[in-house]
Protein backbone atom coordinates (compact mmCIF):
# COMPACT_ATOMS: atom_id res chain seq x y z
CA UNK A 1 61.96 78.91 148.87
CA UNK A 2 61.24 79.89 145.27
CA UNK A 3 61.41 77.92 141.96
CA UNK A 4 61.31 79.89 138.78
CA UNK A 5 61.17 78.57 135.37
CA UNK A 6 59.87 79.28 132.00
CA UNK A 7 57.47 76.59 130.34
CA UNK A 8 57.69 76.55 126.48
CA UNK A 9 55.44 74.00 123.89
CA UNK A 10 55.32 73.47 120.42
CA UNK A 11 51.23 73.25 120.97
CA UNK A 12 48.37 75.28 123.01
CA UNK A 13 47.43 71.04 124.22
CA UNK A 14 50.75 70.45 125.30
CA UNK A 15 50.60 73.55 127.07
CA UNK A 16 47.48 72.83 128.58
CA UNK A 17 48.12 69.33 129.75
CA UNK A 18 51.75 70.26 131.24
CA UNK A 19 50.01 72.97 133.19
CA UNK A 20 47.29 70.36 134.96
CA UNK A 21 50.31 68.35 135.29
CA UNK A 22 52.38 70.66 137.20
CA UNK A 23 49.51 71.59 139.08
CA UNK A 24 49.46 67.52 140.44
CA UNK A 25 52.59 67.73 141.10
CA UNK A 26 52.35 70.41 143.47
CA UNK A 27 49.25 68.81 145.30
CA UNK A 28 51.86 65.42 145.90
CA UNK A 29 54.58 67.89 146.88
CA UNK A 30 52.24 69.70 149.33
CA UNK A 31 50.73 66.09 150.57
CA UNK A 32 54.07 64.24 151.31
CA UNK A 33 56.14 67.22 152.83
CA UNK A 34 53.54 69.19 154.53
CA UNK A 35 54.59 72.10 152.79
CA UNK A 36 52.49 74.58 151.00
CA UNK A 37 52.89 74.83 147.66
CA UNK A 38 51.62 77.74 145.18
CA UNK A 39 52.05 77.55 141.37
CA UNK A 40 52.09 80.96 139.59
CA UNK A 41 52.02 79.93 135.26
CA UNK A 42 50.92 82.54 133.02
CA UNK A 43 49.89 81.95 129.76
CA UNK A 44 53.34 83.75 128.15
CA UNK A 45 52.98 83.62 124.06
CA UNK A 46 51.03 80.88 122.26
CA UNK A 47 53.65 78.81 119.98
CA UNK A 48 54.74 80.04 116.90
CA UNK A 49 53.53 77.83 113.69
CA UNK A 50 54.09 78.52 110.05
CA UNK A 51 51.24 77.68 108.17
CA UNK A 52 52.17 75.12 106.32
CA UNK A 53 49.98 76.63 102.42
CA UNK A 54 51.97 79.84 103.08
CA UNK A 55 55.38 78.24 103.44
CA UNK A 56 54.98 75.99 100.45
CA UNK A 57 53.75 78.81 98.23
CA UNK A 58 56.70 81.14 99.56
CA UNK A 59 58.96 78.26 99.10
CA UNK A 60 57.53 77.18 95.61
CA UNK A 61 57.64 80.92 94.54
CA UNK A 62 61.32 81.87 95.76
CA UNK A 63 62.60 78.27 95.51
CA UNK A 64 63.97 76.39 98.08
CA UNK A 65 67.43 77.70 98.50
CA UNK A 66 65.47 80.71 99.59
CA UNK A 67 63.50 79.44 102.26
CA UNK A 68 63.81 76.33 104.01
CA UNK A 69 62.69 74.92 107.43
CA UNK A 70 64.93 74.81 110.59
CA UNK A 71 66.00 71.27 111.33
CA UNK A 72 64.72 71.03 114.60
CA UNK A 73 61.95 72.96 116.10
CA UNK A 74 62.85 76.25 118.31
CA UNK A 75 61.72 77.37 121.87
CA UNK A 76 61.84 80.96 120.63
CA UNK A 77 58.71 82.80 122.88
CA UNK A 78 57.57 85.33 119.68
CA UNK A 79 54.39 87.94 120.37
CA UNK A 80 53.93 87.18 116.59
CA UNK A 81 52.47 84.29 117.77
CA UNK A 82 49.12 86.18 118.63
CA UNK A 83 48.74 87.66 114.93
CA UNK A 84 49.02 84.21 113.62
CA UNK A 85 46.07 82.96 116.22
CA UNK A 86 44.16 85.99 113.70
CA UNK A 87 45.41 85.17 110.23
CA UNK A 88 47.61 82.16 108.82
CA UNK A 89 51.68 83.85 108.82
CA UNK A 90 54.78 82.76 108.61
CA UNK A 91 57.97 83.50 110.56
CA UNK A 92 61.34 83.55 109.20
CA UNK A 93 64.72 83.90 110.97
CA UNK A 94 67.13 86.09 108.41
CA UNK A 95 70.45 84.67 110.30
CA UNK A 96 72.53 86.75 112.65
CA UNK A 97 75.44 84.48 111.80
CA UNK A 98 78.02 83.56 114.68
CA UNK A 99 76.47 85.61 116.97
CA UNK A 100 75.55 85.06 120.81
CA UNK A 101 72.01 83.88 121.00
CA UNK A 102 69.14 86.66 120.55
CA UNK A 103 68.43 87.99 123.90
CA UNK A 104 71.63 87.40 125.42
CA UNK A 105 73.68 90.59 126.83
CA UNK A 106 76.33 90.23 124.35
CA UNK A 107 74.52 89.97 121.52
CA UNK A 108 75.02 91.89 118.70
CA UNK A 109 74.75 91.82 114.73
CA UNK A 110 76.31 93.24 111.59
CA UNK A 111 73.03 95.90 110.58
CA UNK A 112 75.02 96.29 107.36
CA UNK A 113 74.97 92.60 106.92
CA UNK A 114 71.43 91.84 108.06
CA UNK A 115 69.14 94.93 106.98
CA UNK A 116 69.78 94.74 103.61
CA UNK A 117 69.22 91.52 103.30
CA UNK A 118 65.75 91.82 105.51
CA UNK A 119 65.16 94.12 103.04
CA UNK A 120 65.77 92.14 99.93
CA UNK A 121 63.74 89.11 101.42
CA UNK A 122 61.06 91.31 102.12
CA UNK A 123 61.11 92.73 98.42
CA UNK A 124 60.81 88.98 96.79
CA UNK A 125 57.93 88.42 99.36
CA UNK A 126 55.86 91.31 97.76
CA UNK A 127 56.34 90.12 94.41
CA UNK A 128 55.26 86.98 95.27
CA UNK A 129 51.49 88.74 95.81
């Protein structure tokens, strides 16, 4: 039998400490049923922080109807990630509206709706420099 998942963390720690865990887990599993048990994790994409400097200059500087932070964390697996492990960033979600979620197969978005105003964002950003 095979058991697939995906593990997602708000921190590399969390990450780190779920993984031993798992890893115990499998040991017990093998130990009580006989069974051998091998764990395949790879290190997928490190979790995506805004640094908090950034975001309150950005915020300060567009105001904050412009910018504000999601009410709950997300799960979203970003390779932006990595830059920001380089050099502080921030990551913004522009809003698809009432849309099925991102990588779904049904997914789709108004580019006349979004673009421009990817665009516009990206414009106030600059000025901000």
């Amino acid at each position: 039998s095979e058991l697939l998942g995906c593990l997602r963390t708000f921190s590399d720690a969390s990450f780190a400490l779920l993984r031993r865990e798992l890893a115990d887990t499998c040991r017990r599993v093998e130990r009580s049923t006989g069974c051998d048990v091998t764990l395949h994790l790879n290190e997928g994409y490190p979790p995506v922080w805004n640094h908090e400097g950034l975001f309150e200059t950005v915020q300060a500087g567009l105001g904050a109807g412009e910018v504000s932070l999601l009410a709950q964390p997300a799960l979203a697996a970003e390779d932006y990630s990595f830059y920001q492990q380089q050099i502080p960033g921030i990551f913004f979600f522009l809003g698809a509206g009432d849309v099925p979620q991102l990588h779904a197969s049904t997914f789709s978005f108004d580019d006349e709706r979004i673009l421009p105003k990817g665009v516009e964002f990206l414009k106030k950003l600059l000025y901000l420099a």
